[in-house]
N, C-alpha and C. Protein backbone atom coordinates (compact mmCIF):
# COMPACT_ATOMS: atom_id res chain seq x y z
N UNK A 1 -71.57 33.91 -30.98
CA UNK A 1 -71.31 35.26 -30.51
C UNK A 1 -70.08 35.24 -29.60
N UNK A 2 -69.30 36.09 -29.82
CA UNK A 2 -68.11 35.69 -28.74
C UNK A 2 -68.32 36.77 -27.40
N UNK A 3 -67.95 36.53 -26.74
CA UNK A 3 -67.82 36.91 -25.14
C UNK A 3 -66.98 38.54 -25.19
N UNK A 4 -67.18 39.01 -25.20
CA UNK A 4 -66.38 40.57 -24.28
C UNK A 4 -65.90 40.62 -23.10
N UNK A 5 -64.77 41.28 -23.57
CA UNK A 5 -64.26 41.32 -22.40
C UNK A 5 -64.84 42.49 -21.36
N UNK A 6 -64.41 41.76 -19.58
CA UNK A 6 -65.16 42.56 -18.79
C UNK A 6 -64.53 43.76 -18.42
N UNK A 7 -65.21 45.05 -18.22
CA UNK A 7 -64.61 46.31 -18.24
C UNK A 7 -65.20 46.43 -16.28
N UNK A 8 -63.88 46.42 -15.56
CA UNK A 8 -64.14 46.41 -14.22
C UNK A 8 -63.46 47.96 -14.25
N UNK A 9 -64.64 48.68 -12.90
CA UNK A 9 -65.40 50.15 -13.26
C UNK A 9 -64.93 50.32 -11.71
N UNK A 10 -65.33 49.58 -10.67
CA UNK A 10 -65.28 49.66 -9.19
C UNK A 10 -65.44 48.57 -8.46
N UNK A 11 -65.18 48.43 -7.44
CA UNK A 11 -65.55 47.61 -6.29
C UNK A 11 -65.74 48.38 -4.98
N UNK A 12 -66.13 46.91 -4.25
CA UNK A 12 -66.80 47.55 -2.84
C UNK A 12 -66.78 46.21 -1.93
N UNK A 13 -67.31 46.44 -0.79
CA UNK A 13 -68.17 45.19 0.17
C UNK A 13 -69.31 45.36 0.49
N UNK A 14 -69.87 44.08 0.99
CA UNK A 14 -71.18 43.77 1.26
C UNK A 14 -71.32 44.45 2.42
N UNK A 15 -71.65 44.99 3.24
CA UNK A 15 -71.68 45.33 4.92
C UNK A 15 -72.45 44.61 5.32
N UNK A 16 -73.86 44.19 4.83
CA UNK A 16 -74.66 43.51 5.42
C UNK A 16 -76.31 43.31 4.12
N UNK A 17 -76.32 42.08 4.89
CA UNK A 17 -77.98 42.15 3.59
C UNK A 17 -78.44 42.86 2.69
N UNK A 18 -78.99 44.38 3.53
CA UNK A 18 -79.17 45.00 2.33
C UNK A 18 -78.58 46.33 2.15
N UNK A 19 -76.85 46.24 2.09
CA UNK A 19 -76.58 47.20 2.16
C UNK A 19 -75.19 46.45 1.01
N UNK A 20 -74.49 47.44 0.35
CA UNK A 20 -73.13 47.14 -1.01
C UNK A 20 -72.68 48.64 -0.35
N UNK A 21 -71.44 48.89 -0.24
CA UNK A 21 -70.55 49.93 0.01
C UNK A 21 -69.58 50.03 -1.41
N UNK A 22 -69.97 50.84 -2.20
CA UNK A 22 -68.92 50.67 -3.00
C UNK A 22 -68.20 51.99 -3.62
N UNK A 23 -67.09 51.96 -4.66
CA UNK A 23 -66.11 52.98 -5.39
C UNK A 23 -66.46 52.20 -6.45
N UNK A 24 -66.59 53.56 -7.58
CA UNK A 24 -66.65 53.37 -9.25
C UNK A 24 -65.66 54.77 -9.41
N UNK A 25 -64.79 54.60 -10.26
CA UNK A 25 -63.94 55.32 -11.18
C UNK A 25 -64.43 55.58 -12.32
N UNK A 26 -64.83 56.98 -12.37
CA UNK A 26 -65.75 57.92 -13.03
C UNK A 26 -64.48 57.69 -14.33
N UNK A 27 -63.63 57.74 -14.32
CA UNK A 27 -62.80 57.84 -15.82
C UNK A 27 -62.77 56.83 -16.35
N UNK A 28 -63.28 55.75 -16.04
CA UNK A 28 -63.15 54.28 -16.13
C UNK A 28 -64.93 54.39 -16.72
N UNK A 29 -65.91 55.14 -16.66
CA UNK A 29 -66.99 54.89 -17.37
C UNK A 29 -67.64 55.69 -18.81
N UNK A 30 -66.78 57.08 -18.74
CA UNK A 30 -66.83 58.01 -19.68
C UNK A 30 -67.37 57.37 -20.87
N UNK A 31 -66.64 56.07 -21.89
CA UNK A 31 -66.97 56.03 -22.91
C UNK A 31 -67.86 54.87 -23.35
N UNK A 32 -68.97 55.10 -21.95
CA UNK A 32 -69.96 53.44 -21.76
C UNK A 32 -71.34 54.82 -21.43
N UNK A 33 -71.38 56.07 -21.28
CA UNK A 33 -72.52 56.96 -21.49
C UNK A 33 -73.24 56.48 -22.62
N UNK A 34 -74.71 56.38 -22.25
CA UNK A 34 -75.72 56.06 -23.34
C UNK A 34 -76.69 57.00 -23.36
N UNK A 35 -77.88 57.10 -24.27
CA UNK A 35 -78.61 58.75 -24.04
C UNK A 35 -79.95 57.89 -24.44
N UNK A 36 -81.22 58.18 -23.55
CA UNK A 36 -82.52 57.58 -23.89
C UNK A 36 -83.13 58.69 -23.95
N UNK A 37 -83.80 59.35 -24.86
CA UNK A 37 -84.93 60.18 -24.28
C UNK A 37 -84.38 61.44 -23.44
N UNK A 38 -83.22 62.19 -23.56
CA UNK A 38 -82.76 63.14 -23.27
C UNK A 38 -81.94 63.00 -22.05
N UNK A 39 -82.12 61.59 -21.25
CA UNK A 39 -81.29 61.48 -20.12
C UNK A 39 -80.20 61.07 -20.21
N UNK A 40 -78.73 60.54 -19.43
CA UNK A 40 -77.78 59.68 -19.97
C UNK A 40 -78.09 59.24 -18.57
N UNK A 41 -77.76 57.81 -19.38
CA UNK A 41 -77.51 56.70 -18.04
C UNK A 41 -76.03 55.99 -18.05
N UNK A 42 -75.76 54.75 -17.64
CA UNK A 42 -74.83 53.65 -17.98
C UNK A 42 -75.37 52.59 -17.51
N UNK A 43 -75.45 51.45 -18.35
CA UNK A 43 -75.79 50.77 -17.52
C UNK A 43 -74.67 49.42 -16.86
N UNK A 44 -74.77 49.15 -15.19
CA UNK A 44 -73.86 48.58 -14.68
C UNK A 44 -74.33 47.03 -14.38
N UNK A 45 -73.38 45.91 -13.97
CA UNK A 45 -73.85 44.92 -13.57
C UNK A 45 -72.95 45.02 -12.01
N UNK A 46 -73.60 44.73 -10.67
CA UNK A 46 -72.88 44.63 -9.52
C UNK A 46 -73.22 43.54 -8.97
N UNK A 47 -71.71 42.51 -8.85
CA UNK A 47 -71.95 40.95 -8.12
C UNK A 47 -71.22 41.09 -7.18
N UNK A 48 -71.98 40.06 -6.19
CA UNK A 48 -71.45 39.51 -5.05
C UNK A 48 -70.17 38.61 -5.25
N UNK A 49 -69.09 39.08 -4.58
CA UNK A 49 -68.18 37.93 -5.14
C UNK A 49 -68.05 36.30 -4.07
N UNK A 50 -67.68 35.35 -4.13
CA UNK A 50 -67.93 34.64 -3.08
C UNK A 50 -66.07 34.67 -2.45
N UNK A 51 -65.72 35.05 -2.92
CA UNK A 51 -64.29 34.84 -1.66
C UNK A 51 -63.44 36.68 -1.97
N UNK A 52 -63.57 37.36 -0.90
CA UNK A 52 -62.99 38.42 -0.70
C UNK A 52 -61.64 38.56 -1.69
N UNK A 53 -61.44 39.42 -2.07
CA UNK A 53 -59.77 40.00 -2.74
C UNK A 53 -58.92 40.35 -1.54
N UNK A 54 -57.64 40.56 -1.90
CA UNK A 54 -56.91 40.51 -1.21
C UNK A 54 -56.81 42.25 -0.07
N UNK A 55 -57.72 43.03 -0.78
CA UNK A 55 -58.43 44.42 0.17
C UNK A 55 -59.54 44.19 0.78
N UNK A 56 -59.59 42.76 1.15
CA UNK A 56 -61.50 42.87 1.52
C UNK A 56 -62.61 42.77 0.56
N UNK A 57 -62.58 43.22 -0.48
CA UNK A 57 -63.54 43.53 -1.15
C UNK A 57 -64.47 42.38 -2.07
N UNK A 58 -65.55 42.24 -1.68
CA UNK A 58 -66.08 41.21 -1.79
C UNK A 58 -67.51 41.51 -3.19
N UNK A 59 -67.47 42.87 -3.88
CA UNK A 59 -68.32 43.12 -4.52
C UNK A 59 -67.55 43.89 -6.13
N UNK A 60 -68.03 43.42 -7.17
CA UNK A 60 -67.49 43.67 -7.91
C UNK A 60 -67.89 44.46 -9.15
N UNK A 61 -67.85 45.88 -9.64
CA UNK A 61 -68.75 46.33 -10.62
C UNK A 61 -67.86 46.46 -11.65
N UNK A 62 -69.13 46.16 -13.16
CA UNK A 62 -68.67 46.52 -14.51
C UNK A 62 -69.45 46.80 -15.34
N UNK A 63 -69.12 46.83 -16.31
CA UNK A 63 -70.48 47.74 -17.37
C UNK A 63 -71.05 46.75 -17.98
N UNK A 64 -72.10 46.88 -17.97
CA UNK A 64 -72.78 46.02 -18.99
C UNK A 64 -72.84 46.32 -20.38
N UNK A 65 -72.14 45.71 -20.92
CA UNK A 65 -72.01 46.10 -22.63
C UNK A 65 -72.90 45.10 -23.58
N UNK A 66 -73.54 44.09 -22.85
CA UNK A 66 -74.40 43.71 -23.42
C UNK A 66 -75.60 44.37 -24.42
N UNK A 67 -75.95 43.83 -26.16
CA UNK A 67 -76.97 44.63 -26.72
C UNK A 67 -77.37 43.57 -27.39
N UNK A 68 -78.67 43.51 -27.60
CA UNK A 68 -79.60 42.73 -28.33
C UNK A 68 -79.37 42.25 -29.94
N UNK A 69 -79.32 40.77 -30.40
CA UNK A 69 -79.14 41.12 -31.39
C UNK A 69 -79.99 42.01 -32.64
N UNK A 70 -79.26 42.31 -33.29
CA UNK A 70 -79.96 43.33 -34.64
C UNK A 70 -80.37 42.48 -35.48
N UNK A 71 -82.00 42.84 -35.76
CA UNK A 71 -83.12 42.53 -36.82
C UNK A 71 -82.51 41.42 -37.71
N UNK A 72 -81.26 42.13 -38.94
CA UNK A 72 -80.59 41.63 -39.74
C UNK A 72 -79.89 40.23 -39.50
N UNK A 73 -79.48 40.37 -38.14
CA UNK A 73 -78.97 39.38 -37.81
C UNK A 73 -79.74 38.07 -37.61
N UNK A 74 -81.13 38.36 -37.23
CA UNK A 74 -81.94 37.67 -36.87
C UNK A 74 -82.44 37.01 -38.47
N UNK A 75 -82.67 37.87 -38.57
CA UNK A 75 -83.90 37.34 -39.71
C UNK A 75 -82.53 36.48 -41.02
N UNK A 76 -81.42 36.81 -40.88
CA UNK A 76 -80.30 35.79 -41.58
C UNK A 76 -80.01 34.17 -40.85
N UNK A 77 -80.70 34.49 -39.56
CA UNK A 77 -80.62 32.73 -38.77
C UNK A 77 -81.75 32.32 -39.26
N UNK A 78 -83.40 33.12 -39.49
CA UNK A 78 -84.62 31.80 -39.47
C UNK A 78 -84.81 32.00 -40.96
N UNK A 79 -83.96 32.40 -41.68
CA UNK A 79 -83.83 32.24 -43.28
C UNK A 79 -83.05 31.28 -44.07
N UNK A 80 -82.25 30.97 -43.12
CA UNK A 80 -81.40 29.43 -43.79
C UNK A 80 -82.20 27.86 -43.32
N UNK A 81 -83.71 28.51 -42.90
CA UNK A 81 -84.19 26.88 -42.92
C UNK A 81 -85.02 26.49 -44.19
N UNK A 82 -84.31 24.80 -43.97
CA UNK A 82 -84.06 23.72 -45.48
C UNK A 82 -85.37 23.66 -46.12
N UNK A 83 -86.45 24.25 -45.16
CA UNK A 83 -88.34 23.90 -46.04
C UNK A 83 -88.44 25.39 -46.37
C-alpha cells in the first residue's frame, strides 16, 4: 500500500497538559467533508510535535485520509494460498 501524502490543515501549541490551542484553515478542509447518517464530519489526526517550528508551534493537524481496505481487496490476498 503506498503512503499518502500528508494534507497539513492547521497548527497550534500545547499550553499545558490538558489543553492544544490551535488554527485549522477551513479552505484547506472543504474537500475531506464526509456524510454518516445525515451529519458531516472530517475526520482529523492532531500530534504533539517534539521540537517547536520556527512560530512556536509545537502541535500539528491533518486529515486523516486513512480507509479500510475493500472486501475485494481482501478476499484477492487469502485467495492466492498454495493449499
Amino acid at each position: 500500500m503506498e503512503k499518502q501524502k500528508t494534507i497539513y490543515v492547521g497548527s497550534g501549541k500545547k499550553m499545558n497538559e490538558g489543553w492544544l490551542k490551535a488554527t485549522i484553515n477551513p479552505s484547506k478542509l472543504k474537500d475531506y467533508i464526509e456524510e454518516f447518517q445525515g451529519n458531516k464530519f472530517i475526520r482529523l489526526n492532531i500530534n504533539i510535535k517534539d521540537t517547536p517550528d520556527q512560530y512556536g508551534k509545537d502541535v500539528s493537524i491533518s486529515v486523516d485520509t486513512w480507509q479500510p481496505m475493500t472486501e475485494e481487496v481482501e478476499k484477492s490476498t487469502t485467495d492466492d494460498l498454495p493449499f
